[in-house]
Protein backbone atom coordinates (compact mmCIF):
# COMPACT_ATOMS: atom_id res chain seq x y z
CA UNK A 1 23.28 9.62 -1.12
CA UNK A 2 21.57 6.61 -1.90
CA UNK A 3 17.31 6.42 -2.91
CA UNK A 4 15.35 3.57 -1.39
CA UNK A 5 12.92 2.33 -4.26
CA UNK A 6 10.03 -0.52 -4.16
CA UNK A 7 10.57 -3.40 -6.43
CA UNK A 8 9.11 -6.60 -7.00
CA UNK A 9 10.00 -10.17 -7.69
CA UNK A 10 10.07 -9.22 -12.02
CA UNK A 11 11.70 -5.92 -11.67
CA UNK A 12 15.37 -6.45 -13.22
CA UNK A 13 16.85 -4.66 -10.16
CA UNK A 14 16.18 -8.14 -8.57
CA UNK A 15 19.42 -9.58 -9.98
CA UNK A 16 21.40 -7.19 -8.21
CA UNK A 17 19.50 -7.92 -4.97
CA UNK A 18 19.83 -11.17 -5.08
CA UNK A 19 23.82 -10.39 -5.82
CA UNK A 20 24.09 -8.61 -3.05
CA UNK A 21 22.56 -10.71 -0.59
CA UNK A 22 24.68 -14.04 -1.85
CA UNK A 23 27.74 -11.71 -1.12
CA UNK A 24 26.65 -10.56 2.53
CA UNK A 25 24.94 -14.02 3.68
CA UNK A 26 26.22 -16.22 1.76
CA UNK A 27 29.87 -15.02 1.29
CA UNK A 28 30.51 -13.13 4.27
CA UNK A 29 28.35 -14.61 6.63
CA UNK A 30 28.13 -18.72 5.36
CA UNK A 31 24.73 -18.86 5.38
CA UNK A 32 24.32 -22.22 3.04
CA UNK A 33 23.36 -21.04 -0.96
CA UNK A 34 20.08 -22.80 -0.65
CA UNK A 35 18.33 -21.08 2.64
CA UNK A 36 19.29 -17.67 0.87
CA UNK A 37 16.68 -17.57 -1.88
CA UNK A 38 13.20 -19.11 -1.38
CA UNK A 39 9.07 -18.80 -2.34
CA UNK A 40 8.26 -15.86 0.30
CA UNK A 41 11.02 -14.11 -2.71
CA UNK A 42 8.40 -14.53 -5.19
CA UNK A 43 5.58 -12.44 -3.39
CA UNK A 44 7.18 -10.31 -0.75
CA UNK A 45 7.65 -6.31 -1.59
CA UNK A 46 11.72 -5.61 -2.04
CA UNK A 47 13.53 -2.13 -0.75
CA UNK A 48 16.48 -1.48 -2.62
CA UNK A 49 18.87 1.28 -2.20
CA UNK A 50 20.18 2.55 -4.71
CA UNK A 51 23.26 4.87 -5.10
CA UNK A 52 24.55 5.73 -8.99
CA UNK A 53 23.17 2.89 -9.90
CA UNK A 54 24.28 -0.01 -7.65
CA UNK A 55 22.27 -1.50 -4.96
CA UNK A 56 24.27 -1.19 -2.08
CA UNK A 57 21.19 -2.13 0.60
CA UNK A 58 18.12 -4.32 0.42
CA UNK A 59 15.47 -6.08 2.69
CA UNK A 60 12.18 -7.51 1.84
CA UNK A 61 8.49 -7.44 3.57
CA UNK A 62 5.90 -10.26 3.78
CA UNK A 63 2.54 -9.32 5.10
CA UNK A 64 0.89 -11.77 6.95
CA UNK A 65 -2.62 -9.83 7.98
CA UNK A 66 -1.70 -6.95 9.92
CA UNK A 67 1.66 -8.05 10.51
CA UNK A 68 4.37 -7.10 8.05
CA UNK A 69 7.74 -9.62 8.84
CA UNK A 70 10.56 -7.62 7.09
CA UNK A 71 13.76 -10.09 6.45
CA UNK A 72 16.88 -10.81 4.17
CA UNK A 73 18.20 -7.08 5.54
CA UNK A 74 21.54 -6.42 3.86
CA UNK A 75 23.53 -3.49 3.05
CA UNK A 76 27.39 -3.68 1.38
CA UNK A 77 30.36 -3.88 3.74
CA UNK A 78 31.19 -0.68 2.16
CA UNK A 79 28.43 1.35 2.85
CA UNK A 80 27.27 0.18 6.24
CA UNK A 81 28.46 2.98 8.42
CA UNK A 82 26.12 5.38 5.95
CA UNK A 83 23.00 4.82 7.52
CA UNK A 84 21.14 3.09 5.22
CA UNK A 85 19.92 0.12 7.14
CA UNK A 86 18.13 2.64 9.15
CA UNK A 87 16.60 4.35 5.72
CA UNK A 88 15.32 1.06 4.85
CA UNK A 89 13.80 0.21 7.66
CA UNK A 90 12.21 3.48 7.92
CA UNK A 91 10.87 2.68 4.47
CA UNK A 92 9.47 -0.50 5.14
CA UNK A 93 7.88 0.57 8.45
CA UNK A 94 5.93 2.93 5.93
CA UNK A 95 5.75 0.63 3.21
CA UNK A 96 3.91 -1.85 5.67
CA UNK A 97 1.98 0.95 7.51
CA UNK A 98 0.49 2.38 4.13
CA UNK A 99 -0.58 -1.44 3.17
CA UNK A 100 -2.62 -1.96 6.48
CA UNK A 101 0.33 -3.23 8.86
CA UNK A 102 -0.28 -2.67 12.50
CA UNK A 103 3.04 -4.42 13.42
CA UNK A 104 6.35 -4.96 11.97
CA UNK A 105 8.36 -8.43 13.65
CA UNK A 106 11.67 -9.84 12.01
CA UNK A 107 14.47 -12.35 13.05
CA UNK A 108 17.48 -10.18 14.31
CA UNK A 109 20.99 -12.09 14.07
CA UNK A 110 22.05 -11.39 17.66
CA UNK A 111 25.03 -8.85 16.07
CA UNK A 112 22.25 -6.65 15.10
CA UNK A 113 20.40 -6.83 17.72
CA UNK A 114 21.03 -3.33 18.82
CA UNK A 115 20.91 -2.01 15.57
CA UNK A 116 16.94 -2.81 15.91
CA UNK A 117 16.48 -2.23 19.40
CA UNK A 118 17.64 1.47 18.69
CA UNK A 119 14.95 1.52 15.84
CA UNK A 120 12.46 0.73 18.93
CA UNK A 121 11.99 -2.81 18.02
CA UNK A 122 11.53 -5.35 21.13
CA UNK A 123 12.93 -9.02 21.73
CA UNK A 124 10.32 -11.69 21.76
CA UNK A 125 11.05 -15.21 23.02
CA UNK A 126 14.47 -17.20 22.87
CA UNK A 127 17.14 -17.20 20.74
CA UNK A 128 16.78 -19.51 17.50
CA UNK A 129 19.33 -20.75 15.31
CA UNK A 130 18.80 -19.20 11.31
CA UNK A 131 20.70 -20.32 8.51
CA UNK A 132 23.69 -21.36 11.56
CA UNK A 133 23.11 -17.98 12.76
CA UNK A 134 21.44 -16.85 16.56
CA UNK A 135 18.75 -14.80 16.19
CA UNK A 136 15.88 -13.23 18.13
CA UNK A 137 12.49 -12.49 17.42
CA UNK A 138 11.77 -8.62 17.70
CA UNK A 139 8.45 -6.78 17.45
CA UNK A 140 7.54 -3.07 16.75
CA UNK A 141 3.94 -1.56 16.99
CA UNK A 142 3.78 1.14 14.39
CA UNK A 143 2.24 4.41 14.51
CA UNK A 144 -1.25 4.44 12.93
């Protein structure tokens, strides 16, 4: 059973965020060391999940007006049959809904693409390359 707390950019859970998202994009995936951390970091609201004490999911929100983008989704290799990508995105639809958010979009890597669409997000527009990864942009109005 994991918890899905709020943190931001000063909260010392951060280091273990940012561990876990150098071993899933970085190590796993090959996204290059540099594209992995950047500014939006520094302002966006962070989900972590935590279970006894280890973050084993994350993803962060930017709002942008009424539009909350929600990106650097990870969860553990070990705990991603436990549902918790779909906990934190739950979370973060109310996270952005409580700040104002009409709309959630994010950049889906085409292997998660159904992940999303099952969470009722939409594909918008082509496929782009992220990080030398395909993605799609993918939109979800949320419940006001």
């Amino acid at each position: 059973m994991s918890t899905i707390v709020e943190i931001q950019a000063t909260d010392p859970l951060m280091s273990a965020v940012y561990a876990l998202r150098h071993n899933v994009f970085v190590v796993e995936q090959g996204v290059p060391e540099e594209l992995e951390v950047d500014e939006d970091d520094r302002v966006a609201t962070h989900l972590a999940a935590v279970s006894d004490g280890h973050v084993i999911g994350t993803l962060r929100i930017l709002l942008h007006g009424r539009t909350a983008k929600i990106g650097r989704m990870a969860v553990s290799a070990s705990s991603r049959t436990e549902g918790i990508g779909r906990e934190l995105m739950e979370s973060a639809a109310t996270t952005a809904s409580s700040r104002g958010a009409e709309e959630i979009i994010l950049g889906a890597q085409l292997t998660a693409y159904g992940f999303y669409k099952r969470l009722g997000y939409m594909e918008e527009g082509a496929v782009f390359d992220d990080g030398g990864i395909p993605h799609v942009m993918m939109r979800k109005k949320l419940q006001l």
